[in-house]
Protein backbone atom coordinates (compact mmCIF):
# COMPACT_ATOMS: atom_id res chain seq x y z
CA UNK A 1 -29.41 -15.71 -10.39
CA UNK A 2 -26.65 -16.31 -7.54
CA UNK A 3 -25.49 -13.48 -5.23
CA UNK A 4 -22.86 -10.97 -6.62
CA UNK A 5 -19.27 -11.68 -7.08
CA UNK A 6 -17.68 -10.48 -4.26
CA UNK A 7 -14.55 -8.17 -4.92
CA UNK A 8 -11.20 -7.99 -3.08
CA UNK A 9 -10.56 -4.26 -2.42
CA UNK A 10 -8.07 -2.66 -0.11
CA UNK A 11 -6.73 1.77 0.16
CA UNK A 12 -3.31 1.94 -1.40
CA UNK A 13 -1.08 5.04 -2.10
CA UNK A 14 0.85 4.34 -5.43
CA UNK A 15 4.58 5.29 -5.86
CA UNK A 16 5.23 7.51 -8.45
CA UNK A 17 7.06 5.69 -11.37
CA UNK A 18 10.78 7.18 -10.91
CA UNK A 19 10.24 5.74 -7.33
CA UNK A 20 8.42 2.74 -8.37
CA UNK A 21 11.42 2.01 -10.57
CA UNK A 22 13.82 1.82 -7.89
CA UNK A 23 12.07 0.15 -5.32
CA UNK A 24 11.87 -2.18 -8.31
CA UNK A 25 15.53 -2.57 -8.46
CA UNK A 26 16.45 -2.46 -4.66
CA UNK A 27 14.21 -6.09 -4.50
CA UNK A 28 15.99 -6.75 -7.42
CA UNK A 29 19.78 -6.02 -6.18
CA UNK A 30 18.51 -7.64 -2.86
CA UNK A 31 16.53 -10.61 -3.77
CA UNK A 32 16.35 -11.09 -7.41
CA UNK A 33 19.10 -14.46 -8.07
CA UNK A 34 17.25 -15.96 -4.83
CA UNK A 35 14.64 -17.75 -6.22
CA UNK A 36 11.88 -15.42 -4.34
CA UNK A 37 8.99 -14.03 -6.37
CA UNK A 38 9.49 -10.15 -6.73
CA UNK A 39 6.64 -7.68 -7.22
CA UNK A 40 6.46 -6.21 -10.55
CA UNK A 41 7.23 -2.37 -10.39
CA UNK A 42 3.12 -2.01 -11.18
CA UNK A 43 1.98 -3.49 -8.70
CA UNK A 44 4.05 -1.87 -6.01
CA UNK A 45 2.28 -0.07 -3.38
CA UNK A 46 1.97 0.68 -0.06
CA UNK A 47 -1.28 -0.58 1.75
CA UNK A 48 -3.34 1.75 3.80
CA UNK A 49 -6.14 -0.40 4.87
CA UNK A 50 -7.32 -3.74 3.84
CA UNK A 51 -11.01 -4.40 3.50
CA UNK A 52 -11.04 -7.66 1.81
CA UNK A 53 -14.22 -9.54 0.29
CA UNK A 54 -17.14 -6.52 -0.64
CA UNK A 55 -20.05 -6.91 -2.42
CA UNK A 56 -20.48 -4.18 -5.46
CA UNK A 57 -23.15 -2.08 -3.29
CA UNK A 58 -20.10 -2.25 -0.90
CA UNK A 59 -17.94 -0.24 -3.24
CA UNK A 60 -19.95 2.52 -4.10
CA UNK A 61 -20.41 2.94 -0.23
CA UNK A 62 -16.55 2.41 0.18
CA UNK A 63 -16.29 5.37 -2.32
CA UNK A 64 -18.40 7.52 -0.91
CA UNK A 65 -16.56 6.77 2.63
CA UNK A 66 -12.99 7.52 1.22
CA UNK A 67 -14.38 10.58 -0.80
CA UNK A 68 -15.22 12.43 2.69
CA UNK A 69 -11.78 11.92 3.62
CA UNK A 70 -10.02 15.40 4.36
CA UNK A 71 -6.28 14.79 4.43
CA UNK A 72 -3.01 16.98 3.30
CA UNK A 73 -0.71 16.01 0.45
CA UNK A 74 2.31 14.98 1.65
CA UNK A 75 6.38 13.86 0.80
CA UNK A 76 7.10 10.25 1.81
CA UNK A 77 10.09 8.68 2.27
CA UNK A 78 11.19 5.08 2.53
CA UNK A 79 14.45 5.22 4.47
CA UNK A 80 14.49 1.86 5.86
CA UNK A 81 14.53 -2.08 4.75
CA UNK A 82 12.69 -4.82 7.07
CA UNK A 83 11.94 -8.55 6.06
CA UNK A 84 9.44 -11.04 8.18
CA UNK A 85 11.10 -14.16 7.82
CA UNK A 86 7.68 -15.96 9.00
CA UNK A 87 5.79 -14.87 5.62
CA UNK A 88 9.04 -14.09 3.74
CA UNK A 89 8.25 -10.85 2.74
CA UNK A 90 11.04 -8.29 2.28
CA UNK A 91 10.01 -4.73 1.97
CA UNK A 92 11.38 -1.37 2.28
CA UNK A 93 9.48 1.31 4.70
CA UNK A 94 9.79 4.64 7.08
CA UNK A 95 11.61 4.65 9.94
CA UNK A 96 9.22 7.47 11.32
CA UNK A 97 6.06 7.61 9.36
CA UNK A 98 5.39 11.51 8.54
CA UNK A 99 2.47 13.22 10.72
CA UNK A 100 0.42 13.67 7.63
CA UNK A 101 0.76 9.83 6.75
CA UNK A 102 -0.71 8.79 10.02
CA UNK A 103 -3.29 11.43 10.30
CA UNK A 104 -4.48 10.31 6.75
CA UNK A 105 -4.62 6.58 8.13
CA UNK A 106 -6.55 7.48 11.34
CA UNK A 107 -9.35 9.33 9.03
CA UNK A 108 -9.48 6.44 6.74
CA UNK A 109 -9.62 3.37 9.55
CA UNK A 110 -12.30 5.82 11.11
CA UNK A 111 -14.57 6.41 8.57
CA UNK A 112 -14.59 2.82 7.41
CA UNK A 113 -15.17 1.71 10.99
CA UNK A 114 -17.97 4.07 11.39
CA UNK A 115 -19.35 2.54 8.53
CA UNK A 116 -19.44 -0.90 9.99
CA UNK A 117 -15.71 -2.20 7.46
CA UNK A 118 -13.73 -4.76 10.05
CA UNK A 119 -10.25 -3.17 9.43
CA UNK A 120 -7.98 -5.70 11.05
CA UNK A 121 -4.24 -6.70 11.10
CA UNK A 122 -3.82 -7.53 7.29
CA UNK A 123 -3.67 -3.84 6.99
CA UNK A 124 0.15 -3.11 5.80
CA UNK A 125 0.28 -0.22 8.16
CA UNK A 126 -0.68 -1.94 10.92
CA UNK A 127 2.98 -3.19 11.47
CA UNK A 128 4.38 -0.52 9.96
CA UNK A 129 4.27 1.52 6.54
CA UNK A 130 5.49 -0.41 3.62
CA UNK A 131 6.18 -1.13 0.37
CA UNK A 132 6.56 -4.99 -0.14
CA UNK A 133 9.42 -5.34 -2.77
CA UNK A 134 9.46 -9.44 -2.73
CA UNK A 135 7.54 -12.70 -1.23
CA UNK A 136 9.24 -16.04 -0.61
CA UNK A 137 12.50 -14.10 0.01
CA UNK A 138 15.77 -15.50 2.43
CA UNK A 139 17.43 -13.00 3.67
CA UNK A 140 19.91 -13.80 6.48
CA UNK A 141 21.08 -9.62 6.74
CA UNK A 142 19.99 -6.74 4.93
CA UNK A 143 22.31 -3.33 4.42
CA UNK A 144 21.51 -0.15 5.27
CA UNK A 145 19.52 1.42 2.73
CA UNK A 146 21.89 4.29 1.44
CA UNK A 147 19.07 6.72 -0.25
CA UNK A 148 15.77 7.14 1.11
CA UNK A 149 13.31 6.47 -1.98
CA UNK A 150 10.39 8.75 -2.12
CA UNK A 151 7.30 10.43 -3.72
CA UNK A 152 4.90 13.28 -3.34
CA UNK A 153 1.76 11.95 -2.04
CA UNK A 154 -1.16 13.78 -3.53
CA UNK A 155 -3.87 10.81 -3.64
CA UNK A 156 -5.20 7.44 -2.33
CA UNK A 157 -6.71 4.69 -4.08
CA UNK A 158 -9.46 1.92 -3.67
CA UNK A 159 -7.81 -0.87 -5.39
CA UNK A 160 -9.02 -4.00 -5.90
CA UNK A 161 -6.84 -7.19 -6.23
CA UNK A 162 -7.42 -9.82 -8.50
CA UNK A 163 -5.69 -13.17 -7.73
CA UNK A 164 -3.84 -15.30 -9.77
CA UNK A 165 -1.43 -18.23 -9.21
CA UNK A 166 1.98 -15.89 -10.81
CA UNK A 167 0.46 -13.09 -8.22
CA UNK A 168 -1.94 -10.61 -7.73
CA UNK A 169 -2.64 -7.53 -10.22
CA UNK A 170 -4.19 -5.34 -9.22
CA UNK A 171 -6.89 -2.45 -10.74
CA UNK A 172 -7.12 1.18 -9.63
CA UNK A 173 -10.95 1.60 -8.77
CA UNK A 174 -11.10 5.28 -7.81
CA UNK A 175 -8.52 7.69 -6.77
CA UNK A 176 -9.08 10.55 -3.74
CA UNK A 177 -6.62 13.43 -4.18
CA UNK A 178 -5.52 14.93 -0.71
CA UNK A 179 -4.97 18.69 -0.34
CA UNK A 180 -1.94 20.48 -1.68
CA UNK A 181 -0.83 23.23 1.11
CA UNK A 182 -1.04 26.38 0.05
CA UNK A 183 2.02 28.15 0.16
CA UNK A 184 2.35 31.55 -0.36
């Protein structure tokens, strides 16, 4: 009997489909006839923090952190394109990440550092917030992006990311709604 498998696992908020949809055909429009591998609208998302290898004890406790999370629901908009030519990743994101986006982050990365989780720079928000819409892209200019894309935020996830040589997929472990404002 070995030790457990260990599990790839990282916080992701999931677009809604309408949005996933046409993030899926901005990478398209901007990267599709170039020979770069674009990221199937499933598996688009926008990382929160990145945990990497966890034992399956380690999930249940990563649960258990992510469930004591207090955070408001919230609308989020990605109003801007970027690419890193060193990784060749070309993604769209927010020009000013909403209050309630950050404040969610902060709770997360301090809860899992309480806990003892190394949260380091693989974390997509660590650069800034982002959806990646394409690896092994070229891009020598990228327009404006016309219409912000965007999605109510009402819940996180604890993904975990399986890899494979065409990509990674990627499995929904357990979701953590945030709380709707009450408006009235």
């Amino acid at each position: 009997m070995g030790a457990p498998r260990l599990r790839r696992v990282f916080f992701a908020l999931w677009p809604d489909d309408e949005a996933a949809s046409h993030l899926a055909a901005l990478g398209h429009e901007l990267a599709g006839k170039r020979g770069c591998r674009l990221i199937h609208p499933d598996s688009l998302h926008l990382t929160l923090a990145f945990v990497g290898p966890v034992s399956p004890i380690q999930i249940g406790h990563l649960e258990s952190i992510a469930a004591r999370v207090s955070a408001e629901a919230f609308d989020l908009e990605l109003d801007r394109l970027g690419f890193w030519p060193q990784r060749g990743i070309l993604w769209a994101g927010c020009r000013q990440s909403p209050a309630p986006l950050k404040r969610l982050f902060e709770s997360l990365i301090l809860e899992l550092q309480t806990a003892g989780f190394a949260i380091g720079d693989h974390s997509g928000f660590a650069r800034v917030p982002h959806v990646t819409l394409a690896r092994r892209a070229r891009c020598a200019e990228l327009p404006r992006l016309g219409t912000a894309i965007g999605w109510r935020v009402s819940e996180f996830a604890l993904v975990e990311s399986h890899l494979h040589s065409s990509g990674s997929r990627y499995e929904t472990l357990a979701s953590f709604p945030l709380d709707e404002a009450v408006v009235g």
